[in-house]
N, C-alpha and C. Protein backbone atom coordinates (compact mmCIF):
# COMPACT_ATOMS: atom_id res chain seq x y z
N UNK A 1 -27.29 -32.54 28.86
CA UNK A 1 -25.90 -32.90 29.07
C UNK A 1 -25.62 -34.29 28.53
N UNK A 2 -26.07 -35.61 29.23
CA UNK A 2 -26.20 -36.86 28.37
C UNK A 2 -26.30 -36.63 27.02
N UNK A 3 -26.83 -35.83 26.41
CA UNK A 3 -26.57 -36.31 24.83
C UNK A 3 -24.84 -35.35 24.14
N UNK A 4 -24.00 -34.38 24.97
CA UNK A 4 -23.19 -34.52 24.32
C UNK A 4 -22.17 -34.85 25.07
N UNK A 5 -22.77 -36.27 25.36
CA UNK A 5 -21.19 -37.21 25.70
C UNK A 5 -20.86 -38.29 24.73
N UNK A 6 -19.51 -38.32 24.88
CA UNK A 6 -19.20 -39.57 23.70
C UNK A 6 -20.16 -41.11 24.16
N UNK A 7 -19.42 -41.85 23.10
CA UNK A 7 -19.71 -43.15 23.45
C UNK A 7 -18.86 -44.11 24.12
N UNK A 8 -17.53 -43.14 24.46
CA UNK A 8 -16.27 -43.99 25.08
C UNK A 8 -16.14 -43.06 26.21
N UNK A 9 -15.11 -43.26 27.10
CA UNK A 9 -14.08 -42.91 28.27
C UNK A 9 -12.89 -43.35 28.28
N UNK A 10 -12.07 -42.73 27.97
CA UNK A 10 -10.37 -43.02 28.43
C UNK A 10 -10.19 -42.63 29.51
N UNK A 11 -9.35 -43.83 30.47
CA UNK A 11 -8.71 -43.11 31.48
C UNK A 11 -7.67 -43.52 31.64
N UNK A 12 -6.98 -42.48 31.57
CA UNK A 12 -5.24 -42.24 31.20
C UNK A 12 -4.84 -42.85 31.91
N UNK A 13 -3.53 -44.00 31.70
CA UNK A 13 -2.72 -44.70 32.68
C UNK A 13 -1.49 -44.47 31.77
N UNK A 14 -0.56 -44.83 32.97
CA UNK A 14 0.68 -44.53 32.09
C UNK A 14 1.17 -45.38 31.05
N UNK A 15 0.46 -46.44 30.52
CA UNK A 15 1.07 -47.16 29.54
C UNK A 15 -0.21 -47.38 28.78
N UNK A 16 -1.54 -46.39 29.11
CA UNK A 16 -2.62 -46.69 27.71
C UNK A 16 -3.40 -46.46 28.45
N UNK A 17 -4.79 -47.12 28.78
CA UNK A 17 -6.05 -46.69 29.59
C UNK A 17 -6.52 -47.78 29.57
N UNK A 18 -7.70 -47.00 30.41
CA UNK A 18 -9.32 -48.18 31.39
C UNK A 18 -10.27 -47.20 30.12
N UNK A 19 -11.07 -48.39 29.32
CA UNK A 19 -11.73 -47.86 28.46
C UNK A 19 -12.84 -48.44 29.20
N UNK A 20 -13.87 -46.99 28.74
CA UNK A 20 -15.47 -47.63 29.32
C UNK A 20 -16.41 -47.17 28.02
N UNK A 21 -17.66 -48.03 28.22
CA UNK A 21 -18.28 -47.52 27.13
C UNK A 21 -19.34 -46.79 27.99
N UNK A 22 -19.62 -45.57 27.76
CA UNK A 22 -20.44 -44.71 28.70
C UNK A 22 -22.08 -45.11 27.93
N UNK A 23 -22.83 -44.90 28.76
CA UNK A 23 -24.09 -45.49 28.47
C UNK A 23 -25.39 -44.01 29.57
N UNK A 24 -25.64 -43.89 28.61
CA UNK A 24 -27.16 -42.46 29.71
C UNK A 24 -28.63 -43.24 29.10
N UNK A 25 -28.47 -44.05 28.34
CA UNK A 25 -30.14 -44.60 28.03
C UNK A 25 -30.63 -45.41 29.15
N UNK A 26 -30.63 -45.16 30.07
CA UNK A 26 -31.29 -45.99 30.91
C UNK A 26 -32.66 -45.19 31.68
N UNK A 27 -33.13 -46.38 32.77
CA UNK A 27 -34.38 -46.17 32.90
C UNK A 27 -34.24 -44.63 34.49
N UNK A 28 -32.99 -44.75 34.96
CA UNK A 28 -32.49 -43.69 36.08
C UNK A 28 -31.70 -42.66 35.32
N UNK A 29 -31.62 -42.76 33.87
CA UNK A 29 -31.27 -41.30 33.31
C UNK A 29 -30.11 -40.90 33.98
N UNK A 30 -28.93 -41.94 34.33
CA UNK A 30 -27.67 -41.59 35.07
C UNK A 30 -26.66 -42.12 33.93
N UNK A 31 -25.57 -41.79 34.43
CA UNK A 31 -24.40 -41.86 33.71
C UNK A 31 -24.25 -42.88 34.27
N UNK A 32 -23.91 -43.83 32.75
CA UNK A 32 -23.40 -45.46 33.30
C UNK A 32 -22.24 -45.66 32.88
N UNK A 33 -20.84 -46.22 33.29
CA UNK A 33 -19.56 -46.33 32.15
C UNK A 33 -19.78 -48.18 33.26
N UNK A 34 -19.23 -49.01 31.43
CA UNK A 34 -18.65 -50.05 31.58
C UNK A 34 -17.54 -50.34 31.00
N UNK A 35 -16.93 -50.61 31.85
CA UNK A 35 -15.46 -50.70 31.54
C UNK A 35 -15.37 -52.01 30.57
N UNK A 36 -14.61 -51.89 29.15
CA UNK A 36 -14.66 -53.16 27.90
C UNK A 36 -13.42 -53.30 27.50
N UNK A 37 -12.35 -52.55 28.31
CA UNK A 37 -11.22 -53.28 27.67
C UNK A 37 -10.27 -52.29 28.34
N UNK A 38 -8.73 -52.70 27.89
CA UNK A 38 -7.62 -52.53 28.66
C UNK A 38 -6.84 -51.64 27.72
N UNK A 39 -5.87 -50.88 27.33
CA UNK A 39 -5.13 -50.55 26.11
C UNK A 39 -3.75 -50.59 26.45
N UNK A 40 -2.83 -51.01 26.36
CA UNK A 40 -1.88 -50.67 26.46
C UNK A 40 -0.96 -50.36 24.83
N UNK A 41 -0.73 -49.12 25.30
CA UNK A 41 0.20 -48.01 23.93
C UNK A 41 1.18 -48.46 23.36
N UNK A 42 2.31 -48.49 24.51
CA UNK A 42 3.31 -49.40 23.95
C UNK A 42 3.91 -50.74 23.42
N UNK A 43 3.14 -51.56 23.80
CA UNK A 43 2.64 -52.88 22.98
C UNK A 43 2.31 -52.48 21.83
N UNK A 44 0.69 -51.90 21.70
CA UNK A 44 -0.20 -51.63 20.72
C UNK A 44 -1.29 -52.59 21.33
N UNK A 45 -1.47 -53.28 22.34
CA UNK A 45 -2.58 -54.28 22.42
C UNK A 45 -4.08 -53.74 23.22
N UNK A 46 -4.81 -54.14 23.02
CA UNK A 46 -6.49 -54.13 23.49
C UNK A 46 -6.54 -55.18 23.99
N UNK A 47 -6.90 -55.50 25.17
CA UNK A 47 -7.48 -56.51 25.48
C UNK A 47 -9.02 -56.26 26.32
N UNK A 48 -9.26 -56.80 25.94
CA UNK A 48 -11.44 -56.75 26.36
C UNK A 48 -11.43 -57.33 27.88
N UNK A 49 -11.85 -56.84 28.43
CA UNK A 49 -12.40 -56.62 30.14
C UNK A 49 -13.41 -58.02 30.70
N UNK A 50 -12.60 -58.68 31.37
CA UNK A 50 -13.50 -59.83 31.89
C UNK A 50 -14.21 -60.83 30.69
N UNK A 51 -15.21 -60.49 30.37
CA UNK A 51 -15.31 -61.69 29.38
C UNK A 51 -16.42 -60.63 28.42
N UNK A 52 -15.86 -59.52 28.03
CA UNK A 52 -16.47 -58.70 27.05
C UNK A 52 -16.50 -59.12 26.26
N UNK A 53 -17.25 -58.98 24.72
CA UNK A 53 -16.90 -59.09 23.22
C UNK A 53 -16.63 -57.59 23.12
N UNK A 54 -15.93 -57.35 22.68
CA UNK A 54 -15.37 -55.89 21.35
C UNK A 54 -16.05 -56.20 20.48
N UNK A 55 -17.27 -55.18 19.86
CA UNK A 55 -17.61 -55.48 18.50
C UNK A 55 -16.41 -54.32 17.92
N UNK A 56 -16.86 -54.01 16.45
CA UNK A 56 -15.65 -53.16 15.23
C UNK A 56 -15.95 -51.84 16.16
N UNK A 57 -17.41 -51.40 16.48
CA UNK A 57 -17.64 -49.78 16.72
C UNK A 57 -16.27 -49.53 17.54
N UNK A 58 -16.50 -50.76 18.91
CA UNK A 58 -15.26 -50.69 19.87
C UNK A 58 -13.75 -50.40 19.42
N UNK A 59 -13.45 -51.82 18.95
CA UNK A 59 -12.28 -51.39 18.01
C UNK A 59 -12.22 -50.58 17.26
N UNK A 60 -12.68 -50.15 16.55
CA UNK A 60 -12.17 -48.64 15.68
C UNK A 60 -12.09 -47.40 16.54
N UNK A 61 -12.89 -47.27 17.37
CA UNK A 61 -13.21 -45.99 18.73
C UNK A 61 -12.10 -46.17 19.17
N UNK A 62 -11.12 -47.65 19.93
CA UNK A 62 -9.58 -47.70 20.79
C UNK A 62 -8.87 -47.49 19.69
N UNK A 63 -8.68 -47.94 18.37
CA UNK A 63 -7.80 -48.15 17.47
C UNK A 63 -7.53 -46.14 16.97
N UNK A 64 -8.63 -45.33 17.10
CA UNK A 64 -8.79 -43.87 16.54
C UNK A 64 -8.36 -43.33 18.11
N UNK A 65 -8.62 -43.66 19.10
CA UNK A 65 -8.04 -42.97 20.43
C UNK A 65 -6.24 -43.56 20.58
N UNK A 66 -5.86 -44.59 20.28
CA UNK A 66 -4.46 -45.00 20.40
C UNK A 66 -4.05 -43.86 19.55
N UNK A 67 -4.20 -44.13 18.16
CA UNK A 67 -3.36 -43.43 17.28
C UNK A 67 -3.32 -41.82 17.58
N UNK A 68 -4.50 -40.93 18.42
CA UNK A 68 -4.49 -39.92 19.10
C UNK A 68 -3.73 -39.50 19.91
N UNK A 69 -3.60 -40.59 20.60
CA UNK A 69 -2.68 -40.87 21.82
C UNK A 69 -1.72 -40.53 21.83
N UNK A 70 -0.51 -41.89 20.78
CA UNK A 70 0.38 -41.71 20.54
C UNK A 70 0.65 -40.53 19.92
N UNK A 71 0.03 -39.68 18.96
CA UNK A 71 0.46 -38.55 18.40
C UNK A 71 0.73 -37.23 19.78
N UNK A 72 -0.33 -37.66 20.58
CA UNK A 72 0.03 -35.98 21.54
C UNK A 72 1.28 -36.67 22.57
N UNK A 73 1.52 -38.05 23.06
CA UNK A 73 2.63 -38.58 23.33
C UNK A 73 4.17 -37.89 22.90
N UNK A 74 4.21 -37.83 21.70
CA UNK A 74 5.26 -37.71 20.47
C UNK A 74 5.44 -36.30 20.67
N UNK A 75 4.72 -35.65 20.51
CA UNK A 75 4.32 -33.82 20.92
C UNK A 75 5.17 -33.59 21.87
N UNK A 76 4.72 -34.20 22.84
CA UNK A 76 4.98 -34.04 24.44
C UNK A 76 5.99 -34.04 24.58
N UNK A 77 6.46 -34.87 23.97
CA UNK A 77 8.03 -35.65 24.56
C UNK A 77 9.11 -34.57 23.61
N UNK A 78 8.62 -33.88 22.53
CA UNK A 78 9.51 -33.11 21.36
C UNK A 78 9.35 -31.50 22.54
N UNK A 79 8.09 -31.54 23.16
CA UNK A 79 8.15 -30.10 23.70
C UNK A 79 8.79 -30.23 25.17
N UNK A 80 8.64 -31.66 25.40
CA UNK A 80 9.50 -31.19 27.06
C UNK A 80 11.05 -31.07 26.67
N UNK A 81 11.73 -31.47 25.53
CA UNK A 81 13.23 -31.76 25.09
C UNK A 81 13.23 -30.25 24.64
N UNK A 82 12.29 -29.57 24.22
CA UNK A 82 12.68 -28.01 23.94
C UNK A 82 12.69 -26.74 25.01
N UNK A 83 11.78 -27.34 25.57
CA UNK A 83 11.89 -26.84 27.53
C UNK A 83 13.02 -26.99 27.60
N UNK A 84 13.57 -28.09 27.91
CA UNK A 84 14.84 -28.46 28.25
C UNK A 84 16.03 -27.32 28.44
N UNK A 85 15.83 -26.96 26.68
CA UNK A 85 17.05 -26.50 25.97
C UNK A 85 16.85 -25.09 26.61
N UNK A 86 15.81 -24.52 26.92
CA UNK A 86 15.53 -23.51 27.57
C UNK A 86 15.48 -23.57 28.96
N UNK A 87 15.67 -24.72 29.37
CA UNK A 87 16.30 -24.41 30.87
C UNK A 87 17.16 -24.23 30.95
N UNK A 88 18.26 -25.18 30.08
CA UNK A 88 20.20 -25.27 30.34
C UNK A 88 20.45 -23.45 29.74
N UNK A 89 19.72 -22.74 28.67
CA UNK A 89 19.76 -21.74 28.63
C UNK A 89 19.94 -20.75 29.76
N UNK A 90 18.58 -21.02 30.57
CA UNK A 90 18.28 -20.05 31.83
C UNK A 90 19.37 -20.38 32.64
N UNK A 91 19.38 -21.71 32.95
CA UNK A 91 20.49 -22.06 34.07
C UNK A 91 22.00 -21.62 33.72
N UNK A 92 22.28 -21.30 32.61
CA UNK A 92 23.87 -20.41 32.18
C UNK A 92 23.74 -19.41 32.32
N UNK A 93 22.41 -18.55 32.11
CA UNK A 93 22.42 -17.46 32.58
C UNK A 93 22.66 -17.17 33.96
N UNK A 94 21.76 -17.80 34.78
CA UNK A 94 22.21 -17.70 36.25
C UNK A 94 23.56 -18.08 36.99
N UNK A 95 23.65 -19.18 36.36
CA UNK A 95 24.78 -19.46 37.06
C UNK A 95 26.15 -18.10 36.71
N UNK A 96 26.31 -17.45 35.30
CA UNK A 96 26.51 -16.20 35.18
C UNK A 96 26.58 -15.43 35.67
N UNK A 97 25.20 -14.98 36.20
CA UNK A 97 24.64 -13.71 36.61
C UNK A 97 24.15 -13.32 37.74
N UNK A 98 23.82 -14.88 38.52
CA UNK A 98 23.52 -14.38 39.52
C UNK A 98 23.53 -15.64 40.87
N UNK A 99 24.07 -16.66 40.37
CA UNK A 99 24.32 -17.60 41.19
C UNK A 99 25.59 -17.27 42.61
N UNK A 100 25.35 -17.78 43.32
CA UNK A 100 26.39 -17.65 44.52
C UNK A 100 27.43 -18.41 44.49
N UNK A 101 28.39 -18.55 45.16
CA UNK A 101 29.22 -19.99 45.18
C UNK A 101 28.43 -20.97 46.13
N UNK A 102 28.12 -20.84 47.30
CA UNK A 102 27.34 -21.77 47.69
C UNK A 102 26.42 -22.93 46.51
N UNK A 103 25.28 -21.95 45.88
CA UNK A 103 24.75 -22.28 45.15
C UNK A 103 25.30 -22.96 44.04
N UNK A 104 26.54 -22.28 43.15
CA UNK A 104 26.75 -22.99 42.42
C UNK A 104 27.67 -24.39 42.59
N UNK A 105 28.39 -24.43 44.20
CA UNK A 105 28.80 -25.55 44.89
C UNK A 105 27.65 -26.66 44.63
N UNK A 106 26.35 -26.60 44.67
CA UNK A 106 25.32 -27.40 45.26
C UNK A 106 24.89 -28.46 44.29
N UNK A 107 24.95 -26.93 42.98
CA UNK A 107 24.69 -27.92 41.41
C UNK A 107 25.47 -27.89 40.50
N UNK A 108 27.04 -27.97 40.65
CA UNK A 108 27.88 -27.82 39.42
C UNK A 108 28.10 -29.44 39.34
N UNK A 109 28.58 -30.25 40.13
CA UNK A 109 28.58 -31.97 39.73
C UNK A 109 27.51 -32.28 39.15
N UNK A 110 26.07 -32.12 39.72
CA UNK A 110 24.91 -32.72 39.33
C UNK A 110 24.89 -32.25 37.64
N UNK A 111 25.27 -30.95 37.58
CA UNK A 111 25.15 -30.51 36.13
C UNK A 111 25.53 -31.08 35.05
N UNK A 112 27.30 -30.75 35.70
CA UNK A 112 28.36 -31.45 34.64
C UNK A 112 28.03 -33.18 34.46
N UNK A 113 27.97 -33.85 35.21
CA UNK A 113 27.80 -35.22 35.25
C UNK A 113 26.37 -35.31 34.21
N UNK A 114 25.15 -34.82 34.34
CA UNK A 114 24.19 -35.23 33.38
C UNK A 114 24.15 -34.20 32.14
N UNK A 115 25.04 -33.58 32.01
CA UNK A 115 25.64 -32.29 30.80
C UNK A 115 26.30 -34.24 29.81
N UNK A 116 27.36 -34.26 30.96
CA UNK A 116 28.51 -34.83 29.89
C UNK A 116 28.10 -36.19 29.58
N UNK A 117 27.02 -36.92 30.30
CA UNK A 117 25.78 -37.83 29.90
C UNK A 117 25.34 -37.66 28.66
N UNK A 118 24.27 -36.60 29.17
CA UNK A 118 23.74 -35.97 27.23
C UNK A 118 24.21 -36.34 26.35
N UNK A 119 25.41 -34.78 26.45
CA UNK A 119 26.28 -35.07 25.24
C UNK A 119 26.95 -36.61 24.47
N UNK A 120 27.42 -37.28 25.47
CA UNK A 120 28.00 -38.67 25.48
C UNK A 120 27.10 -39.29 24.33
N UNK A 121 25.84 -39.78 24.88
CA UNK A 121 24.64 -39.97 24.15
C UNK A 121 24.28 -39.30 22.80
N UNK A 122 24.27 -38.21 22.84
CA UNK A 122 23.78 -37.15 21.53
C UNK A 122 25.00 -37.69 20.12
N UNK A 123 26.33 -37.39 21.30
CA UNK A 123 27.37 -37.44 19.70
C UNK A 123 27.16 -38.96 19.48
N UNK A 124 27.40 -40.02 20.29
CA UNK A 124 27.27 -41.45 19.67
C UNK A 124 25.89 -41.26 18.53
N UNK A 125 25.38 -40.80 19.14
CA UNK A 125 23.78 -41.14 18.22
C UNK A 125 24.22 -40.27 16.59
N UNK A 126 24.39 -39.39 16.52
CA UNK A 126 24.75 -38.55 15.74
C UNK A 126 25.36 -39.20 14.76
N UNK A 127 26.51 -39.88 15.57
CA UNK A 127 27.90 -40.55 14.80
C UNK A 127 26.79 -42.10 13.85
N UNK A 128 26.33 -42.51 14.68
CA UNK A 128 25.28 -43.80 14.06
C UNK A 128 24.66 -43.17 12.90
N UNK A 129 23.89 -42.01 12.94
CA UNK A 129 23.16 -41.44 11.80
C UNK A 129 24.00 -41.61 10.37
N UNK A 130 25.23 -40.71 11.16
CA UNK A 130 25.93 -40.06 10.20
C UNK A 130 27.02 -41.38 9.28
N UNK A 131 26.77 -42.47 10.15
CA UNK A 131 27.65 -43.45 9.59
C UNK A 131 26.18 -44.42 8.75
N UNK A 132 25.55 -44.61 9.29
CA UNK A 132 24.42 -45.15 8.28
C UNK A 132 23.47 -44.33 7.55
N UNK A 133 23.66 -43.40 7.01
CA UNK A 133 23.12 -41.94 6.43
C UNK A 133 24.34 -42.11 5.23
N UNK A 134 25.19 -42.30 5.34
CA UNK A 134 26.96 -42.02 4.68
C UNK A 134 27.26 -42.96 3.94
């Protein structure tokens, strides 16, 4: 098992991770992680853990896990906005087909109010494109 583990550990925080460098060569043949640095994503910054040195292996290992990162980040965020569109879908259907008045009493403000949000948002943005695109 020790030999197919990496040489790093990410652990996911919401703005980057607790990087460790995992270590099994020892004399108790246990799993060792030392924690060597900090990441934060949205910055872009590394900072090294207590009074670590980062050699390059380090940096290139955070610098190839950021850019990982950020890519399934980007993913994420394009597939929960397409969920989305398939909820407001489902939710017209129901409210259609099979919603009550009670029910639709409960969530027609909440709707309309972050409906006409959206939109608000979407066309300004649109209009920016379309005026610096033009």
């Amino acid at each position: 098992m020790a030999g197919d583990l990496p040489d790093y550990y990410f652990r996911v925080r919401e703005n980057g991770a607790f990087v460790f460098r995992v270590d099994t060569e020892n004399r108790q043949r246990r799993i060792d992680m030392d924690q060597i640095a900090v990441v934060n994503i949205r910055k872009g910054e590394i900072k090294p853990h207590g009074d670590r040195d980062l050699n390059e292996a380090d940096l290139a290992a955070i610098r190839e896990w950021m850019a990982e990162r950020q890519a399934i980040l980007e993913h994420r965020d394009i597939d929960d906005i397409l969920r989305a569109v398939d909820y407001l879908n489902t939710t017209a259907h129901w409210a259609q087909s099979r919603a009550t008045d009670e029910q639709l009493e409960q969530v027609t403000d909440a709707l309309l109010l972050a409906m006409h949000d959206l939109r608000t948002v979407l066309v300004r943005k649109k209009a920016d494109r379309l005026t610096r695109d033009g």
